[in-house]
C-alpha atoms as a PDB file:
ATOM      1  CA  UNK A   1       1.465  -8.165  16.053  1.00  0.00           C
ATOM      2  CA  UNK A   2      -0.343  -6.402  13.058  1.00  0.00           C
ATOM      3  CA  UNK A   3       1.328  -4.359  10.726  1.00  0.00           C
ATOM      4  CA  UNK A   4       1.017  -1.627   8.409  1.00  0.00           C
ATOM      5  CA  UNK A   5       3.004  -0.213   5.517  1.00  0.00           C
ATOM      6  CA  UNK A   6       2.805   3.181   4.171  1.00  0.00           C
ATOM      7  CA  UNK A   7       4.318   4.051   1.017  1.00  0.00           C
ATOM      8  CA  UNK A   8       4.650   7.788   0.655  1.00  0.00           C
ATOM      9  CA  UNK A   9       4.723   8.589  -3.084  1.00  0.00           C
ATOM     10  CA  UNK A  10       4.218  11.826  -5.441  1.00  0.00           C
ATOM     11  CA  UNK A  11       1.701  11.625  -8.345  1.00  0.00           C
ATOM     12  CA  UNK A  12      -0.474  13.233 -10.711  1.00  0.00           C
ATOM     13  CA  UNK A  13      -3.358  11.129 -11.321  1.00  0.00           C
ATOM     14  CA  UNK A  14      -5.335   9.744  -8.091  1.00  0.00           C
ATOM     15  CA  UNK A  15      -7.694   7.738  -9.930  1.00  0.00           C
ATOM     16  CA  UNK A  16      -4.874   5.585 -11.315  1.00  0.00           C
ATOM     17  CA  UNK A  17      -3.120   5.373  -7.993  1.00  0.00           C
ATOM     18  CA  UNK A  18      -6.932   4.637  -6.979  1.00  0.00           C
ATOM     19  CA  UNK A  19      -7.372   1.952  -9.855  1.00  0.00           C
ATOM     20  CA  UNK A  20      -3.853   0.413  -9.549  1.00  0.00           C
ATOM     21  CA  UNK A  21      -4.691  -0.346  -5.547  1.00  0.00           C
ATOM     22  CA  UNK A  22      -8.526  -1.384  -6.779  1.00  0.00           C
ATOM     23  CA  UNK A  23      -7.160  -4.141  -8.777  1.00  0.00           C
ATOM     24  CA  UNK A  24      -4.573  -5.223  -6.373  1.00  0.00           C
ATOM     25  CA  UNK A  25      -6.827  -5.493  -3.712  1.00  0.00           C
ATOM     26  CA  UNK A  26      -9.418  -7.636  -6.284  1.00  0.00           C
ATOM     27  CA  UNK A  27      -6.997  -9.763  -7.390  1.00  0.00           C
ATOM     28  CA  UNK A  28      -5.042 -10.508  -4.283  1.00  0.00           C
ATOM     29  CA  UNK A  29      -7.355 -10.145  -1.442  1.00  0.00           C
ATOM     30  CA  UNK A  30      -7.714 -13.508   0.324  1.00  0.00           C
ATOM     31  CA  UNK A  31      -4.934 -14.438  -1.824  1.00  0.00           C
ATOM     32  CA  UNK A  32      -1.914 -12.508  -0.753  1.00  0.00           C
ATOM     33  CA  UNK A  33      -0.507 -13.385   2.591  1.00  0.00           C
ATOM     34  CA  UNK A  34      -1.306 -11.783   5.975  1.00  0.00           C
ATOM     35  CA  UNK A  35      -2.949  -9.197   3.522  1.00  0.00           C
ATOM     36  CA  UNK A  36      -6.234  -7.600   5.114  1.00  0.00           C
ATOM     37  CA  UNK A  37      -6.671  -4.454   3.453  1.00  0.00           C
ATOM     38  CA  UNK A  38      -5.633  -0.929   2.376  1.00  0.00           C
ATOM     39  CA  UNK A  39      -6.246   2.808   1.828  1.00  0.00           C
ATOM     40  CA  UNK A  40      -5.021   5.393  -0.442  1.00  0.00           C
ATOM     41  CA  UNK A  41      -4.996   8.700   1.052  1.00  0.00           C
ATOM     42  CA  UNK A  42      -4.269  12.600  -0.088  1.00  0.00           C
ATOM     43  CA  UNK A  43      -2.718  14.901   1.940  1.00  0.00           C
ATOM     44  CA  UNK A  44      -4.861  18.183   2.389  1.00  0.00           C
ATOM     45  CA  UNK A  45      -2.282  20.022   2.230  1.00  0.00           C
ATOM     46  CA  UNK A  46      -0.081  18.923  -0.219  1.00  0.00           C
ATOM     47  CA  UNK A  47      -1.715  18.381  -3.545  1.00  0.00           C
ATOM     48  CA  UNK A  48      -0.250  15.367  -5.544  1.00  0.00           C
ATOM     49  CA  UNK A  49       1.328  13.969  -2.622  1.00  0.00           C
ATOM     50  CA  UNK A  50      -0.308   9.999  -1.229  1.00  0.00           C
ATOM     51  CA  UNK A  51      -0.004   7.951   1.010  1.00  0.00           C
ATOM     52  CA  UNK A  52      -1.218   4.059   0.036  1.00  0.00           C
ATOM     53  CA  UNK A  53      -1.742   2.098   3.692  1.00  0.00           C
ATOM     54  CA  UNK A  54      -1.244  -1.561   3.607  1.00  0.00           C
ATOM     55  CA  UNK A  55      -2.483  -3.788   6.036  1.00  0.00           C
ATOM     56  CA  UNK A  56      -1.116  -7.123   7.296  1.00  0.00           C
ATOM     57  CA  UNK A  57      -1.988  -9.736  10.285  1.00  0.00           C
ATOM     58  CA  UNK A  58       2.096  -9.315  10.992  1.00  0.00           C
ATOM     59  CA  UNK A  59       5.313  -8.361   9.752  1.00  0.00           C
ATOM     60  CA  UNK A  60       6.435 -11.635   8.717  1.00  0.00           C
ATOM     61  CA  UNK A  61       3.682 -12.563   6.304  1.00  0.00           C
ATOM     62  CA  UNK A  62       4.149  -8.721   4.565  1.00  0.00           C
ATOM     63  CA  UNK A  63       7.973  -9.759   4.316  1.00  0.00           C
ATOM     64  CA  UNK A  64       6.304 -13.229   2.632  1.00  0.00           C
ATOM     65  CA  UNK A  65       3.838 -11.091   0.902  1.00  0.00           C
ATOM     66  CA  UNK A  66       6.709  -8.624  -0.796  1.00  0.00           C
ATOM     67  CA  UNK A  67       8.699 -11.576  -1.958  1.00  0.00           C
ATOM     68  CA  UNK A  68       5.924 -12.542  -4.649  1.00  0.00           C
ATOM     69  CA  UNK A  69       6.070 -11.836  -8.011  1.00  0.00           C
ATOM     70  CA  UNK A  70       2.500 -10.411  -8.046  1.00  0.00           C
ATOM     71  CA  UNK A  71       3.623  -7.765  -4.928  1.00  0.00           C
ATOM     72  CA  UNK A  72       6.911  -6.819  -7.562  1.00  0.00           C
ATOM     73  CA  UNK A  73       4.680  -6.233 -10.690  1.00  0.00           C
ATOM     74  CA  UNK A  74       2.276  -4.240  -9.157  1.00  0.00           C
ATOM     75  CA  UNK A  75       5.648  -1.917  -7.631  1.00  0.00           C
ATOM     76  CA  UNK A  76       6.807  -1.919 -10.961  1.00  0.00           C
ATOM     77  CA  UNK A  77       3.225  -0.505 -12.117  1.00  0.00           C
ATOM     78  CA  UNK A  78       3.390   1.936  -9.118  1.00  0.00           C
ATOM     79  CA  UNK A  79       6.758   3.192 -10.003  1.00  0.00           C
ATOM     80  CA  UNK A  80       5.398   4.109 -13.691  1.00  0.00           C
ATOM     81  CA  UNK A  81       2.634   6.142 -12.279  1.00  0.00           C
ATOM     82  CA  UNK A  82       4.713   8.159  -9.171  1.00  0.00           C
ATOM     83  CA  UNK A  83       7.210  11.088  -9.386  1.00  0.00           C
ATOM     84  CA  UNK A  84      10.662  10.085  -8.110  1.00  0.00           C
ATOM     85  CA  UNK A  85      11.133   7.127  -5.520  1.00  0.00           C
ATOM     86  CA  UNK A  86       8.541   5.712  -3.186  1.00  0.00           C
ATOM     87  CA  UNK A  87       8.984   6.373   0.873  1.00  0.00           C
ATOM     88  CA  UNK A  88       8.215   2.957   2.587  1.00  0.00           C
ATOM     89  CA  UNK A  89       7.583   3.144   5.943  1.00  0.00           C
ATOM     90  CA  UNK A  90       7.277   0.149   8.315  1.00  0.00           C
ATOM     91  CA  UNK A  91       4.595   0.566  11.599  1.00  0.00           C
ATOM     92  CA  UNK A  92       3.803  -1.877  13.992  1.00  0.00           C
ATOM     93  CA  UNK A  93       0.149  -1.311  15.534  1.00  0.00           C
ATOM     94  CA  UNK A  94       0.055  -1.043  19.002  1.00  0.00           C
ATOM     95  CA  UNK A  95      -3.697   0.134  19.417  1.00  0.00           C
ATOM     96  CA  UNK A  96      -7.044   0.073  16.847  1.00  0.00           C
ATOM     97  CA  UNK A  97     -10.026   2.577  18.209  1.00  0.00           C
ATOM     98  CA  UNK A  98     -12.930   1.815  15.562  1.00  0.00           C
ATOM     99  CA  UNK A  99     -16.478   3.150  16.018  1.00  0.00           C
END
């Protein structure tokens, strides 16, 4: 089953948020396991609030994925750039609807 993780984080600067996931995804892409994309997104609503979507062919190879030192240096660079602790959240998809 895929999955996705969404890390809900505070911050002041989207184009470093924006660069940080940029570099992951050109460094790792093809590279890190089960990894087959991701998004960072704004809230409307709430300025300086994200969310950074990260997807995954399953669970198991984002568990696989997260022990790596690579995944744990880029958290370390996320942490310097967020207010306060990250919110992970864990979603199994059960439908995609693309156009």
């Amino acid at each position: 089953m895929k999955f996705s993780q969404h890390i809900v984080v505070y911050a002041d600067d989207a184009a470093a948020l924006g660069d940080l996931l940029h570099d992951w995804h050109a460094s790792q892409a093809g590279t890190a396991p089960g990894f087959t994309g991701a998004k960072l997104l704004a809230f409307r609503d709430k300025p300086g609030r994200f969310v950074i979507q990260a997807d995954f062919e399953s669970w198991e190879l984002a568990q696989k994925n997260n022990d790596r030192p690579e995944t744990q240096e880029w958290a370390e660079k996320l942490l310097d750039l967020i207010s306060g602790e990250p919110k992970y959240e864990n979603l199994d998809v059960l439908a995609v609807f693309d156009s």
